[in-house]
N, C-alpha and C. Protein backbone atom coordinates (compact mmCIF):
# COMPACT_ATOMS: atom_id res chain seq x y z
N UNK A 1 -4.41 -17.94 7.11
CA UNK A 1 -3.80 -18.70 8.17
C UNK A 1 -3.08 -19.87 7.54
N UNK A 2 -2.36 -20.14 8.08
CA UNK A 2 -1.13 -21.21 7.54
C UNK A 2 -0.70 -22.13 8.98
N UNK A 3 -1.46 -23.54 8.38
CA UNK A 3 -1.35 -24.64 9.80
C UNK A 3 -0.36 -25.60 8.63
N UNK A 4 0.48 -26.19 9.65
CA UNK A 4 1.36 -27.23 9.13
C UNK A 4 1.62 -28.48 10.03
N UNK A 5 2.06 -29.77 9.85
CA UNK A 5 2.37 -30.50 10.80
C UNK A 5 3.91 -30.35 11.25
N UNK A 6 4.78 -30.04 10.40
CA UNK A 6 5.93 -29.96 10.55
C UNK A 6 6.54 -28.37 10.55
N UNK A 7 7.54 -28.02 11.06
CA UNK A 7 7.98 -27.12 11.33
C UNK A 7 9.05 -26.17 10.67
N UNK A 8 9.17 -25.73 9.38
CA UNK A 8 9.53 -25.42 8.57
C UNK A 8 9.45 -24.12 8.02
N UNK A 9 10.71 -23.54 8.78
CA UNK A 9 10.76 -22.06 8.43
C UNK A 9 11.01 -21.19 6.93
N UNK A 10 10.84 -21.83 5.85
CA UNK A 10 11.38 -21.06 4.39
C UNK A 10 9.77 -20.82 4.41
N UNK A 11 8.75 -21.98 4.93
CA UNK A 11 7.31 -22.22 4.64
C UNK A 11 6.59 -21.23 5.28
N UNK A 12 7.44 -20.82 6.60
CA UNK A 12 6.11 -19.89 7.04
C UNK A 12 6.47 -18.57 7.15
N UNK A 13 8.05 -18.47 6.47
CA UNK A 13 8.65 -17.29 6.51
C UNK A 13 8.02 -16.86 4.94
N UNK A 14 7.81 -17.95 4.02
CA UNK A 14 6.54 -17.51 2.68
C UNK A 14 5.21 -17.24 2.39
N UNK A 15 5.15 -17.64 3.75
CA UNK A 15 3.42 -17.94 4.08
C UNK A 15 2.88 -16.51 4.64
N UNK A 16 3.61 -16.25 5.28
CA UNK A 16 4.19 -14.28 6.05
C UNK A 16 3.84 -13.18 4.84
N UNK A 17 4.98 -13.86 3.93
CA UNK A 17 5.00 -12.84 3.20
C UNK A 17 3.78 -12.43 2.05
N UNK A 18 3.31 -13.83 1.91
CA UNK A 18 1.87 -13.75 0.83
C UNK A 18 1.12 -13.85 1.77
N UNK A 19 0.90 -12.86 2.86
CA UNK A 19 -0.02 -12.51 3.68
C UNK A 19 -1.16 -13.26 4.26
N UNK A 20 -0.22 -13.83 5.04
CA UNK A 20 -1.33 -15.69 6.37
C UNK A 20 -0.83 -14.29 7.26
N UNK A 21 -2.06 -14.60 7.97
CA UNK A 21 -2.35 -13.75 9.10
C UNK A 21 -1.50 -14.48 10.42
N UNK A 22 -1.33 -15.68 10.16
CA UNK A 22 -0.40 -16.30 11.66
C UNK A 22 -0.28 -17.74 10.98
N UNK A 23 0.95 -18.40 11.58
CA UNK A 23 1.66 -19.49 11.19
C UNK A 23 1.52 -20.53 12.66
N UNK A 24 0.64 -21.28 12.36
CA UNK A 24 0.68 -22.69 13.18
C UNK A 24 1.32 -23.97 13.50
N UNK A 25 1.69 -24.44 14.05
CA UNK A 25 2.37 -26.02 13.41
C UNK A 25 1.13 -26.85 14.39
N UNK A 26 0.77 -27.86 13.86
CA UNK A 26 -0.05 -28.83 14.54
C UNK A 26 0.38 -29.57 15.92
N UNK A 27 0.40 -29.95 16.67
CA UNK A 27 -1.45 -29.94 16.78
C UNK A 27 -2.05 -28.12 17.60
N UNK A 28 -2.74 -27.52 17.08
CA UNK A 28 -3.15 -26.85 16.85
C UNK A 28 -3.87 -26.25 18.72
N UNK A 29 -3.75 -25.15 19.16
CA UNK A 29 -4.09 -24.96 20.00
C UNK A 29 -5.73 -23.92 19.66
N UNK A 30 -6.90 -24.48 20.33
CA UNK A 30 -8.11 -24.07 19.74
C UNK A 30 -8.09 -22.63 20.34
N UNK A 31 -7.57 -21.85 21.65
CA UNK A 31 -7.93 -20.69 21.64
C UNK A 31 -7.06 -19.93 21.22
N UNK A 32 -5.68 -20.21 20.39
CA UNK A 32 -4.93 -19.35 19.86
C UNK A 32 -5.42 -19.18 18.12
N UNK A 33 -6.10 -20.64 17.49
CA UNK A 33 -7.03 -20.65 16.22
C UNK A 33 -8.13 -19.88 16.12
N UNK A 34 -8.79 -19.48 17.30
CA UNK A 34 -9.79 -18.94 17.28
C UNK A 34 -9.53 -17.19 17.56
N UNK A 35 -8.87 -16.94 18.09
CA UNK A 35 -7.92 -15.54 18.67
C UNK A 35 -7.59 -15.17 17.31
N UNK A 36 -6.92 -16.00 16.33
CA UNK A 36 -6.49 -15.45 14.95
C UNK A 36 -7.41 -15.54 14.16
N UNK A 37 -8.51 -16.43 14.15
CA UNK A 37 -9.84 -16.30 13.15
C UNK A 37 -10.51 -14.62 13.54
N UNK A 38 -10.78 -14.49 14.45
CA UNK A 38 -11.15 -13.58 14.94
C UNK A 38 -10.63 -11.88 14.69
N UNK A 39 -9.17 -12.04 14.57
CA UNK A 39 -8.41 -10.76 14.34
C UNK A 39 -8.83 -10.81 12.79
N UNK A 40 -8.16 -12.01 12.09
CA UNK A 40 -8.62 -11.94 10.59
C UNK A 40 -9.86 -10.97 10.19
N UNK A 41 -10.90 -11.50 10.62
CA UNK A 41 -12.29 -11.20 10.52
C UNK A 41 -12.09 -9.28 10.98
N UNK A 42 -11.71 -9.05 11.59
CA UNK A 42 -11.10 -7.85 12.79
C UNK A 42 -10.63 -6.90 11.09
N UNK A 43 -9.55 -7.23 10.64
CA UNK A 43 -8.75 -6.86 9.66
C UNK A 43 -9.38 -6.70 8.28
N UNK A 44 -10.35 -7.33 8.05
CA UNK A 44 -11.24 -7.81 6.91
C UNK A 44 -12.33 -6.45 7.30
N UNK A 45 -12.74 -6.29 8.14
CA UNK A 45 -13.67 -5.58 8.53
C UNK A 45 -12.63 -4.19 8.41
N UNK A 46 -11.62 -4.18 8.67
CA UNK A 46 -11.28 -2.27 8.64
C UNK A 46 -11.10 -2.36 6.70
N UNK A 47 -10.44 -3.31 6.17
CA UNK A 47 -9.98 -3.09 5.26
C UNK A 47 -11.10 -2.54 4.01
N UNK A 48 -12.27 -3.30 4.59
CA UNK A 48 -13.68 -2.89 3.70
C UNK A 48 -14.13 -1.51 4.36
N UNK A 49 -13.98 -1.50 5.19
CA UNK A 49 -14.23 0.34 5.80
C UNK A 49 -13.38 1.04 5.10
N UNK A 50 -12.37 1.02 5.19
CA UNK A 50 -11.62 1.83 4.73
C UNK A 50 -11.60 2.06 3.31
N UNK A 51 -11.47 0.68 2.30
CA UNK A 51 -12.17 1.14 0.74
C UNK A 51 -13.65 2.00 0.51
N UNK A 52 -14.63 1.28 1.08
CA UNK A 52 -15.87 2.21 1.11
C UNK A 52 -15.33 3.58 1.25
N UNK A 53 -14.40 4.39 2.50
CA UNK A 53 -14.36 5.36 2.27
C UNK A 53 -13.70 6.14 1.35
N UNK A 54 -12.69 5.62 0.72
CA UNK A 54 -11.77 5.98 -0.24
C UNK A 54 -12.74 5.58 -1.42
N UNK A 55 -13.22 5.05 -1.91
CA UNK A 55 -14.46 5.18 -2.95
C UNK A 55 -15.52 6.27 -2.75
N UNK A 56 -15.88 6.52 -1.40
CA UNK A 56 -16.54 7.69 -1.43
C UNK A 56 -15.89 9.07 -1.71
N UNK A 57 -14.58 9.59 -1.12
CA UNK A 57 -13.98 10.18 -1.17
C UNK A 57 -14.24 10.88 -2.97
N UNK A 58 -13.37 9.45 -3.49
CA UNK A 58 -13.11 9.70 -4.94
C UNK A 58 -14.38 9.97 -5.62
N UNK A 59 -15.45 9.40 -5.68
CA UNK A 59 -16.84 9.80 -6.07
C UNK A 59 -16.87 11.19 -5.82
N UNK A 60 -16.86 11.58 -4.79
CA UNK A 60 -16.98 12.84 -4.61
C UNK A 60 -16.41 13.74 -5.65
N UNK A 61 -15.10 13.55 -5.07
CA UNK A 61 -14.28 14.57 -6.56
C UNK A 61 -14.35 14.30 -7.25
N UNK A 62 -14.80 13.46 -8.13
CA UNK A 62 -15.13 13.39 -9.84
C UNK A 62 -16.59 14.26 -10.01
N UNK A 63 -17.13 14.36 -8.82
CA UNK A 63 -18.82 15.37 -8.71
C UNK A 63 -18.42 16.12 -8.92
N UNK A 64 -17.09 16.59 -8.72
CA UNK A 64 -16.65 18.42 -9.06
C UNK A 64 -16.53 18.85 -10.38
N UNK A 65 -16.59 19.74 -10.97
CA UNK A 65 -16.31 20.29 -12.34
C UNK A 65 -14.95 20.94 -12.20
N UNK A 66 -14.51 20.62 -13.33
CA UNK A 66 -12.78 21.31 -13.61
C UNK A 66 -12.70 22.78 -12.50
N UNK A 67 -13.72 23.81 -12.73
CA UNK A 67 -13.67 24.46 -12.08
C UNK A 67 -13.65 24.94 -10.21
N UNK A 68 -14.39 23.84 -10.03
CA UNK A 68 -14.45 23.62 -8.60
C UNK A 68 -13.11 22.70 -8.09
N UNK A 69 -12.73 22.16 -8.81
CA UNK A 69 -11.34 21.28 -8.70
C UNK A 69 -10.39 22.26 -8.41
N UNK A 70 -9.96 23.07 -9.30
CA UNK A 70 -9.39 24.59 -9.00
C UNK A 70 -9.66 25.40 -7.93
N UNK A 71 -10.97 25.40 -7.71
CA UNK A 71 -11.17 26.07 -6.46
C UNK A 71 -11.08 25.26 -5.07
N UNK A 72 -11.21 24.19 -5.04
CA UNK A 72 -10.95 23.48 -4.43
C UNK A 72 -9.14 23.10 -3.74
N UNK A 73 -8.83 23.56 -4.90
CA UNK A 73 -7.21 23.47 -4.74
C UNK A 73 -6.63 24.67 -4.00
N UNK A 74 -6.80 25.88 -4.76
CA UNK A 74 -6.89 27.07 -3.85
C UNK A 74 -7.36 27.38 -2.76
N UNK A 75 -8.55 26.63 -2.18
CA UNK A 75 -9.14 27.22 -0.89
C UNK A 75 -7.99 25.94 -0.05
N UNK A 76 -7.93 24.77 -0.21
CA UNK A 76 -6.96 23.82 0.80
C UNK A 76 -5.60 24.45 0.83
N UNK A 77 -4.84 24.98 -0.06
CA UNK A 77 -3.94 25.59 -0.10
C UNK A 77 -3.24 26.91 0.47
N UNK A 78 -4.65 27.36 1.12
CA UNK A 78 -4.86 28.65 1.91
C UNK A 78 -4.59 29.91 1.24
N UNK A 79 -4.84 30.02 0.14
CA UNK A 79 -4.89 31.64 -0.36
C UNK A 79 -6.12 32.13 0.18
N UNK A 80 -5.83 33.55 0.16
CA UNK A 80 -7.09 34.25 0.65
C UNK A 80 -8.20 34.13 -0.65
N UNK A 81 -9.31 34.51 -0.76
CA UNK A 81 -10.54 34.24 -1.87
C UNK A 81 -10.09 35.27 -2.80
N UNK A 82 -9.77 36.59 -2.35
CA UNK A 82 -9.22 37.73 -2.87
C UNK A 82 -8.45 37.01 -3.85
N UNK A 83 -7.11 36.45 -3.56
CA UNK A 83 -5.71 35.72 -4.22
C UNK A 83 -6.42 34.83 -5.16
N UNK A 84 -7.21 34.38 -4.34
CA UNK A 84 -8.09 32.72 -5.56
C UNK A 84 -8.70 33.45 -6.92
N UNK A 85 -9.58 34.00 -6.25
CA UNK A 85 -10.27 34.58 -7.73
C UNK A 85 -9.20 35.29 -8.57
N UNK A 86 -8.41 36.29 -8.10
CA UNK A 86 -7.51 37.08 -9.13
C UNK A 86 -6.76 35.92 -10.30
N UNK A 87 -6.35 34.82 -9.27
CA UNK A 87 -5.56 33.68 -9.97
C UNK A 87 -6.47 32.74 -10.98
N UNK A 88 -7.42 33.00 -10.67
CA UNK A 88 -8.90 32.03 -11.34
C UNK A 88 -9.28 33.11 -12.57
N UNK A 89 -9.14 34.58 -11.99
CA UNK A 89 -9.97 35.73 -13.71
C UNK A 89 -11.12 35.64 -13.01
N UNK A 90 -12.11 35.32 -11.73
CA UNK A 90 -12.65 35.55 -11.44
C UNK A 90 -13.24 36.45 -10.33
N UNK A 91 -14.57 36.91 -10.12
CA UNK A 91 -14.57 38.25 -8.99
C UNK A 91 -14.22 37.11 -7.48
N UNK A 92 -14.48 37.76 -6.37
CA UNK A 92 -14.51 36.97 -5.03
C UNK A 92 -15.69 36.27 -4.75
N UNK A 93 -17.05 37.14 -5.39
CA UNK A 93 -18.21 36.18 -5.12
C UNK A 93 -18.56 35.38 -6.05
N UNK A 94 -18.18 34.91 -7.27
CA UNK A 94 -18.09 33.79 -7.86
C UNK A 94 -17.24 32.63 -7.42
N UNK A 95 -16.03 33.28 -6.57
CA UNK A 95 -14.81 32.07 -6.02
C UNK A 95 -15.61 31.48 -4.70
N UNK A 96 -16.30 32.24 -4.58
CA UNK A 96 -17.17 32.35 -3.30
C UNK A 96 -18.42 31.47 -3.16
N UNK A 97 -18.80 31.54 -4.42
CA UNK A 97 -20.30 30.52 -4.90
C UNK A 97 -19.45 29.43 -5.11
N UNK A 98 -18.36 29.20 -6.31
CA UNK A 98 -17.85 27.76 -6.44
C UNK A 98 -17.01 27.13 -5.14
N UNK A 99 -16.54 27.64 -4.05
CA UNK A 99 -16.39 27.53 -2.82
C UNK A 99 -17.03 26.55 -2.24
N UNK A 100 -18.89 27.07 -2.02
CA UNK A 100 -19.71 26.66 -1.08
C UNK A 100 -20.18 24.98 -1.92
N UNK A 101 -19.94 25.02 -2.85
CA UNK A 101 -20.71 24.36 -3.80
C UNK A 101 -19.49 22.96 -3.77
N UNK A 102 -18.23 23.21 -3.83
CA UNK A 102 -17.25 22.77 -3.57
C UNK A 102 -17.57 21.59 -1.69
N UNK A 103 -17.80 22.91 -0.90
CA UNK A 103 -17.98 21.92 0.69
C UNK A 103 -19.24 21.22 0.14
N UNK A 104 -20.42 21.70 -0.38
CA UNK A 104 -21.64 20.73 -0.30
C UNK A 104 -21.29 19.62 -0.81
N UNK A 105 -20.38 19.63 -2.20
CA UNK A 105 -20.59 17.84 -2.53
C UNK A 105 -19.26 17.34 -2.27
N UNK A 106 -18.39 18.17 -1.53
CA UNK A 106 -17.04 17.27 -0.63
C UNK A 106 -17.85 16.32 0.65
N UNK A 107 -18.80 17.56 1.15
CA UNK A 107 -19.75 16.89 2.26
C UNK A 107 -18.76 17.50 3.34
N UNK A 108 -18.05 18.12 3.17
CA UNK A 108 -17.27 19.12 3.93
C UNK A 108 -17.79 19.76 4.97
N UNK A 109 -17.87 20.04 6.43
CA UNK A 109 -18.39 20.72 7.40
C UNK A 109 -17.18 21.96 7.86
N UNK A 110 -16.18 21.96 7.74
CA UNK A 110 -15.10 23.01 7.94
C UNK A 110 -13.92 22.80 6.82
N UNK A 111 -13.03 23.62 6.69
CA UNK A 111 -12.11 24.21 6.02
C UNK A 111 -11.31 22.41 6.42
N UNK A 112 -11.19 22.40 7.62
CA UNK A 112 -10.43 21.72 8.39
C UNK A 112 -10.47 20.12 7.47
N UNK A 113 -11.63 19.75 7.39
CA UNK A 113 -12.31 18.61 6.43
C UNK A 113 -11.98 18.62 5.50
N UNK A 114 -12.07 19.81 4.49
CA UNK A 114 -11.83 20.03 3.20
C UNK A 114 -9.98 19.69 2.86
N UNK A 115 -9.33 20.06 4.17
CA UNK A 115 -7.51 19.26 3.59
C UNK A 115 -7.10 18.30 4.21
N UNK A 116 -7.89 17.81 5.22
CA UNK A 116 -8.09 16.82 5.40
C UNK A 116 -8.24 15.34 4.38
N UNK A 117 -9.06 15.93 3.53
CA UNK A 117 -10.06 15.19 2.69
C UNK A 117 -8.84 15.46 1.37
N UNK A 118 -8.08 16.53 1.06
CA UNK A 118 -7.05 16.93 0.27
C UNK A 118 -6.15 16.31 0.07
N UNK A 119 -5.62 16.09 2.08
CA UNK A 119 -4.65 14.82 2.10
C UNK A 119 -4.59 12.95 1.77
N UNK A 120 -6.15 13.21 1.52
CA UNK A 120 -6.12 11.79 1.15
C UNK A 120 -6.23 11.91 -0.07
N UNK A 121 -6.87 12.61 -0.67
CA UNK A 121 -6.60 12.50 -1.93
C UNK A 121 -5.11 12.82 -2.91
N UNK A 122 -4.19 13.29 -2.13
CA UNK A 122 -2.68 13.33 -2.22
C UNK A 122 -2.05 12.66 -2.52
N UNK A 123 -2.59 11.47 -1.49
CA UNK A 123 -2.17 10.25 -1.14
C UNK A 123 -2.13 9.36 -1.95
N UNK A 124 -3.36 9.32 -2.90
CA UNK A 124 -3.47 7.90 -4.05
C UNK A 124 -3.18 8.48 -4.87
N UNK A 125 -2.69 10.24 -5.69
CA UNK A 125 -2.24 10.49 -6.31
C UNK A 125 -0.77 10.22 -6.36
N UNK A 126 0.18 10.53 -5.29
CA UNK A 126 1.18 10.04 -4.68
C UNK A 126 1.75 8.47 -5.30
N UNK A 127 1.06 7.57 -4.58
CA UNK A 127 1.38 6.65 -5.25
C UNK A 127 1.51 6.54 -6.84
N UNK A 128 0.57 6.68 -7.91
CA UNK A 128 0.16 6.56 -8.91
C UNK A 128 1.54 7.31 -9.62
N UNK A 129 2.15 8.02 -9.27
CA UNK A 129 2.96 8.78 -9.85
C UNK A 129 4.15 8.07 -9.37
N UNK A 130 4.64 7.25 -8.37
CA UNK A 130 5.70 6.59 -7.94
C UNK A 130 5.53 5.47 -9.00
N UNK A 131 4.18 4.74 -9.33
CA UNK A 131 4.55 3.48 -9.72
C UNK A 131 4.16 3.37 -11.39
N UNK A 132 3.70 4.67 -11.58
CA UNK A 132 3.71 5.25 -13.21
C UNK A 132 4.66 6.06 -13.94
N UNK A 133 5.29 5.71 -14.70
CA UNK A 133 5.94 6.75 -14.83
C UNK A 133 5.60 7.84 -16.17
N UNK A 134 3.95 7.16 -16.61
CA UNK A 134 3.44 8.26 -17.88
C UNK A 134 3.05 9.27 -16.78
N UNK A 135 2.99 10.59 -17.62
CA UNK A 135 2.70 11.74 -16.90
C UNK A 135 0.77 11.67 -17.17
N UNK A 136 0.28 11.93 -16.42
CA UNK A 136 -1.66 11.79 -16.40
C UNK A 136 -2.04 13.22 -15.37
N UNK A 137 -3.04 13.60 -16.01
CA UNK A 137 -3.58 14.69 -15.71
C UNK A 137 -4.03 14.14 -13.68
N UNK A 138 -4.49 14.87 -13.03
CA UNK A 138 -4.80 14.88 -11.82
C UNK A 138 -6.53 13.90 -12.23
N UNK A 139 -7.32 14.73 -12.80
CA UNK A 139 -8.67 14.28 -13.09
C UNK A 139 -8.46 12.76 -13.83
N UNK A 140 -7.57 12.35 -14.69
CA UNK A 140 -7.41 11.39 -15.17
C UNK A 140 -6.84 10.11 -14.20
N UNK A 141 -5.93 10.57 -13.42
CA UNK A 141 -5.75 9.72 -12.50
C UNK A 141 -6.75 9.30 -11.15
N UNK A 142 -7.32 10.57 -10.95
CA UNK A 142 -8.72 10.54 -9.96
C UNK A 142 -9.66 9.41 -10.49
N UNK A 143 -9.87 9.50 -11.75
CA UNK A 143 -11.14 8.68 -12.66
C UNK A 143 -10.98 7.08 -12.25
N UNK A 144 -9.68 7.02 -12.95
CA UNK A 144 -9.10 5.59 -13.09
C UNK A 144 -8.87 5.23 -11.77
N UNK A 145 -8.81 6.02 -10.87
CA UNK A 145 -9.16 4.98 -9.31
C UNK A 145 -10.32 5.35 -8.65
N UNK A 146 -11.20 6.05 -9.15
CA UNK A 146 -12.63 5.40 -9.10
C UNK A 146 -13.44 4.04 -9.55
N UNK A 147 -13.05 4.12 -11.12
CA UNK A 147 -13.35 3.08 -11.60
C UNK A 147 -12.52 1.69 -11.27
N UNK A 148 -11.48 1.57 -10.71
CA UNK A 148 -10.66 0.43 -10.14
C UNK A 148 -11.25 0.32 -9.03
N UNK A 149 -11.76 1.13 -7.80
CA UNK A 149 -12.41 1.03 -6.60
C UNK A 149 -14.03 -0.24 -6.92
N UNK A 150 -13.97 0.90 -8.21
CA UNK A 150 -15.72 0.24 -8.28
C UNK A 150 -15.73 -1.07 -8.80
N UNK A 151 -14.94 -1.46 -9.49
CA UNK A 151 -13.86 -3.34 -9.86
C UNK A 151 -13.85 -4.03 -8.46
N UNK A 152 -13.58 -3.60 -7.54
CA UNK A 152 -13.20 -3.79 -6.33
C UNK A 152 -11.72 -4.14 -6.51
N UNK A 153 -10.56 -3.40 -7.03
CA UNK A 153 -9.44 -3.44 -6.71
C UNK A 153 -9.25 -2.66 -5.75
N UNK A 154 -8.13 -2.82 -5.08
CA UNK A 154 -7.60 -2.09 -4.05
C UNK A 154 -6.28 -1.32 -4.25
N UNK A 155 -6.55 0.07 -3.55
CA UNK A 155 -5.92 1.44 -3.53
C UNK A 155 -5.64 1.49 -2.57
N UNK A 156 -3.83 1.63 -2.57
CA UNK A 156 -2.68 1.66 -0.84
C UNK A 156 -3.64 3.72 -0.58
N UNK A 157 -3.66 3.58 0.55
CA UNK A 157 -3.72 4.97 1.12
C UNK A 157 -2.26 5.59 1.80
N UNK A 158 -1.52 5.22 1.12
CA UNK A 158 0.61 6.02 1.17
C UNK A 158 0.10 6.53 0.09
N UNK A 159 -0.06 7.36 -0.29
CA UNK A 159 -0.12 7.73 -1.83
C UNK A 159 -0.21 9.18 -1.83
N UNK A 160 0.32 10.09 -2.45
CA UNK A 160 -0.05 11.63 -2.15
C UNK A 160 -0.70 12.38 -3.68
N UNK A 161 -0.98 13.21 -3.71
CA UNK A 161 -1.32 14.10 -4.37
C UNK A 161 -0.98 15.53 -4.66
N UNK A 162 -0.93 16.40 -6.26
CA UNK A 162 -0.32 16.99 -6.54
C UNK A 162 -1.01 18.22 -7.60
N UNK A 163 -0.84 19.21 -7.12
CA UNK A 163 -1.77 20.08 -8.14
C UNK A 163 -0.91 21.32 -8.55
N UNK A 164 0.35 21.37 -8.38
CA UNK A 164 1.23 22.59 -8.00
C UNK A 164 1.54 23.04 -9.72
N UNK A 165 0.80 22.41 -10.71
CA UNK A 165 0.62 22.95 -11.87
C UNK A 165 -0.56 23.80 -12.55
N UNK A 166 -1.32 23.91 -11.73
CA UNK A 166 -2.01 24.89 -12.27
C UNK A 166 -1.80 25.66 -11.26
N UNK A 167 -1.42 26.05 -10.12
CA UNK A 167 -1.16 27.43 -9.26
C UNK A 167 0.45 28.04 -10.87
N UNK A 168 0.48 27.41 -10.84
CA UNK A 168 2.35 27.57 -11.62
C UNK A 168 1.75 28.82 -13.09
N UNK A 169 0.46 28.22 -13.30
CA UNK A 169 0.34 28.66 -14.42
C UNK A 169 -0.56 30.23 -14.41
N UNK A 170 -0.28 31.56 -14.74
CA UNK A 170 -0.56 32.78 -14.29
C UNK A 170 -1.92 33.11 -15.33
N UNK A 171 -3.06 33.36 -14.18
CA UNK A 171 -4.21 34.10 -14.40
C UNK A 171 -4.01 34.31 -15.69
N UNK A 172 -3.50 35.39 -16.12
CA UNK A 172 -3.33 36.05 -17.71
C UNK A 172 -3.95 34.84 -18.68
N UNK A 173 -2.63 33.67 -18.73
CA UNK A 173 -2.56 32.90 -19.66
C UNK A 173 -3.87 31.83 -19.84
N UNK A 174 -4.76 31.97 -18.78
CA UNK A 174 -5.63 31.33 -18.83
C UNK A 174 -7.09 32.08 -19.62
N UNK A 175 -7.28 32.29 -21.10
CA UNK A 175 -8.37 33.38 -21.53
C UNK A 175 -9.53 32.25 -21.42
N UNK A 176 -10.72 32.47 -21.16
CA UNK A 176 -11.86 32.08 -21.04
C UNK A 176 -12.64 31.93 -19.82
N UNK A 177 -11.47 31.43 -18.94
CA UNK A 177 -11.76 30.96 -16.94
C UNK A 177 -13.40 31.80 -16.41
């Protein structure tokens, strides 16, 4: 909040921009001070909800193994399990076990959740790639905004995500999977 006695627009048109929740000039009216203490507090409260969940989120997917990351990518992407495994070198009931194993520690209850949960993770990939311009693996960039979450820095949720390099790359060439 930004109270002033005098009335001076460069001041509160700066005060705006390095983020004062509302611009006052004195003498001060108590239920419009208190109306904006209040939203503040209002704003403060989603903004910590909303990191908690984007820290949980990301926790989550770092619980995954390279492999479930993959599968994970394929099942949001909607190939059939048939398509997944052939593309993975694996049968259907192995795509099928890393699948289920995939919703348990997404915490996933439907398909629906699972790209849901895809799209946010899109999202801070998204960014990271607008305002980086080294190229970083998906898991590498996942990490490093876990560990910035757990700093308590803050992660914009505009941000998308991108995996369209390992669909790119053909079953064959992958020996060991």
């Amino acid at each position: 909040m930004f109270v002033t006695a005098r009335c001076d627009l460069n001041s509160g048109v700066l005060a705006m921009k390095n983020g004062a929740i509302d611009f006052m000039i004195e003498p001060i009216d108590p239920t419009r001070l208190l109306a904006a203490v209040e939203g503040a507090f209002a704003q403060e409260r989603d903004n910590r909800r909303r990191r908690v969940e984007r820290l949980s989120l990301l926790r989550r997917w770092d619980s995954l193994t390279p492999r479930e990351q993959e599968v994970f990518h394929y099942t949001v992407t909607g190939f059939l399990n048939k398509q997944s495994a052939a593309e993975l070198g694996i049968t259907e009931n192995t795509f099928q076990v890393h699948r289920s194993r995939v919703m348990r520690k997404m915490k996933a209850d439907s398909l629906a959740d699972l790209v849901r949960m895809s799209m946010r993770l899109e999202s801070f990939i998204h960014l990271q790639r607008k305002n980086d311009t080294t190229p970083q693996s998906l898991e590498t960039t996942l990490k490093g905004k876990v560990e910035e979450n757990v700093m308590g820095s803050h992660v914009s949720t505009q941000t998308r995500y991108s995996c369209t390099n390992r669909v790119s790359t053909p079953a064959s060439s992958r020996i060991g999977s």
